[in-house]
Protein backbone atom coordinates (compact mmCIF):
# COMPACT_ATOMS: atom_id res chain seq x y z
CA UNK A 1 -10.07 -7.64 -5.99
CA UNK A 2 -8.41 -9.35 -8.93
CA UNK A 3 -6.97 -7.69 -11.99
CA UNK A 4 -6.07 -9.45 -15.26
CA UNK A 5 -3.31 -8.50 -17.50
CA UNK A 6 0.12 -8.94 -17.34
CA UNK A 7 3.29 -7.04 -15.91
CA UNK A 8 7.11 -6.53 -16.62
CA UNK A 9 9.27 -6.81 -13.69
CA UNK A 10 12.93 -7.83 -13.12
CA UNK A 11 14.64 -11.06 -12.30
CA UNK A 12 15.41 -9.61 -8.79
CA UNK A 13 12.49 -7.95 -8.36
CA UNK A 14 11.13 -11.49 -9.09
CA UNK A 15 13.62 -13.07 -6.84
CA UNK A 16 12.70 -10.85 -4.12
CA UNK A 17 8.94 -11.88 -4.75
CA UNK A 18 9.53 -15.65 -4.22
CA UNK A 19 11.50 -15.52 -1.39
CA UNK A 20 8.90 -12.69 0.89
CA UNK A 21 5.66 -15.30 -0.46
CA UNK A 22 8.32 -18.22 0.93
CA UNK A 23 8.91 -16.22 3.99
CA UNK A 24 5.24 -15.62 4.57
CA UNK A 25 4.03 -18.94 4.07
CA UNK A 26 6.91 -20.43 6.44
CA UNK A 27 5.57 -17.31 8.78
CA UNK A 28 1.70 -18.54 8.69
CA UNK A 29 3.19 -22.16 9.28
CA UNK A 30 4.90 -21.63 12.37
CA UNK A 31 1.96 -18.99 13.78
CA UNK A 32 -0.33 -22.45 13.44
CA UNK A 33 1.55 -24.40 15.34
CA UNK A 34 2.59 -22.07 17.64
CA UNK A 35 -1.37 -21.59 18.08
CA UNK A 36 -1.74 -25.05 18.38
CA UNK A 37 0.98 -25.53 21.09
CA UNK A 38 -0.54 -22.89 23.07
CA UNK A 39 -4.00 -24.68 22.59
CA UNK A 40 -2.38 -27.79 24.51
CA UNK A 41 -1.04 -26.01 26.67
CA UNK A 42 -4.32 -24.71 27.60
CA UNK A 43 -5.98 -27.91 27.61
CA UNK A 44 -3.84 -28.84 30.33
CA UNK A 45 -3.99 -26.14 32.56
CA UNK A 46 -7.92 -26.44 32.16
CA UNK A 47 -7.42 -29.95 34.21
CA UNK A 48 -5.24 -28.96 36.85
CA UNK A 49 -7.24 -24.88 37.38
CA UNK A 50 -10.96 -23.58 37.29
CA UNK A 51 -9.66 -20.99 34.31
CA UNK A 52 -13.39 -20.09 32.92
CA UNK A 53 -13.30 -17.11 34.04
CA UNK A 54 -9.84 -15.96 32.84
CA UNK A 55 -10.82 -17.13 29.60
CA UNK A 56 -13.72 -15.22 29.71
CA UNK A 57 -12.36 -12.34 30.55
CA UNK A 58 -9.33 -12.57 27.74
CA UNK A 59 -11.88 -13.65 25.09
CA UNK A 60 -14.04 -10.28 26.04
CA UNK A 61 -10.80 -8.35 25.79
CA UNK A 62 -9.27 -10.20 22.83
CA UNK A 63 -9.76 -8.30 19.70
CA UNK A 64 -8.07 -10.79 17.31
CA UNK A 65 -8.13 -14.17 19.20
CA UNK A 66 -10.90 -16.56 20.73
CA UNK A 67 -10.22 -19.20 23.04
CA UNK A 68 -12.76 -21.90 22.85
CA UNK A 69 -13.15 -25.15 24.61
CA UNK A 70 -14.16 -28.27 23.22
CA UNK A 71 -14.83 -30.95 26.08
CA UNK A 72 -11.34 -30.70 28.02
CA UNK A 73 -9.29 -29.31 24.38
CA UNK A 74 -8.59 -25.92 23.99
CA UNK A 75 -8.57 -24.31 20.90
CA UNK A 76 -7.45 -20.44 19.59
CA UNK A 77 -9.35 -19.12 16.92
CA UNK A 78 -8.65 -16.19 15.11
CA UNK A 79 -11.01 -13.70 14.61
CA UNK A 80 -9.63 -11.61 11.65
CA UNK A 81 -8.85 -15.62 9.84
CA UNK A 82 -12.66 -16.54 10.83
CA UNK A 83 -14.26 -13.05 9.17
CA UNK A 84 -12.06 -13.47 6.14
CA UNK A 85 -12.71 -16.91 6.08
CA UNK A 86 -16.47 -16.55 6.68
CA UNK A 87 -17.10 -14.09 4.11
């Protein structure tokens, strides 16, 4: 939902603003690459263990994350990111 106008707030108010969306994005940053590590991490164990069916059973349990393989690569996907993305 988006709302047009405008709105009076003060400088720390302001301040305060900046640094949570600053804090957030550094927050969404390191939850990617933390999702990526864990994806290589993944792919690796997938060479040295017959994990299908743990994955299975985690992606039939998981109700925010996927884990998909792509040839020998693992990947996480979110599921919340994908629906909002999706839509």
């Amino acid at each position: 939902m988006v709302v047009k106008g405008t709105v009076s707030i003060t400088l720390e108010d302001f301040q305060a603003l900046l640094k949570s969306s600053e804090e957030s994005l550094r927050t969404k940053e390191n939850y990617a690459k933390a999702a990526k590590e864990l994806g290589v991490f993944l792919s690796f164990l997938a060479t040295r263990a017959d994990l299908e069916k743990y994955v299975d059973e985690f992606n039939r349990q998981s109700k925010t994350a996927t884990i998909v393989f792509e040839g020998t690569k693992a990947k996480i996907e979110l599921k919340e990111y994908e629906e909002t993305n999706n839509s």
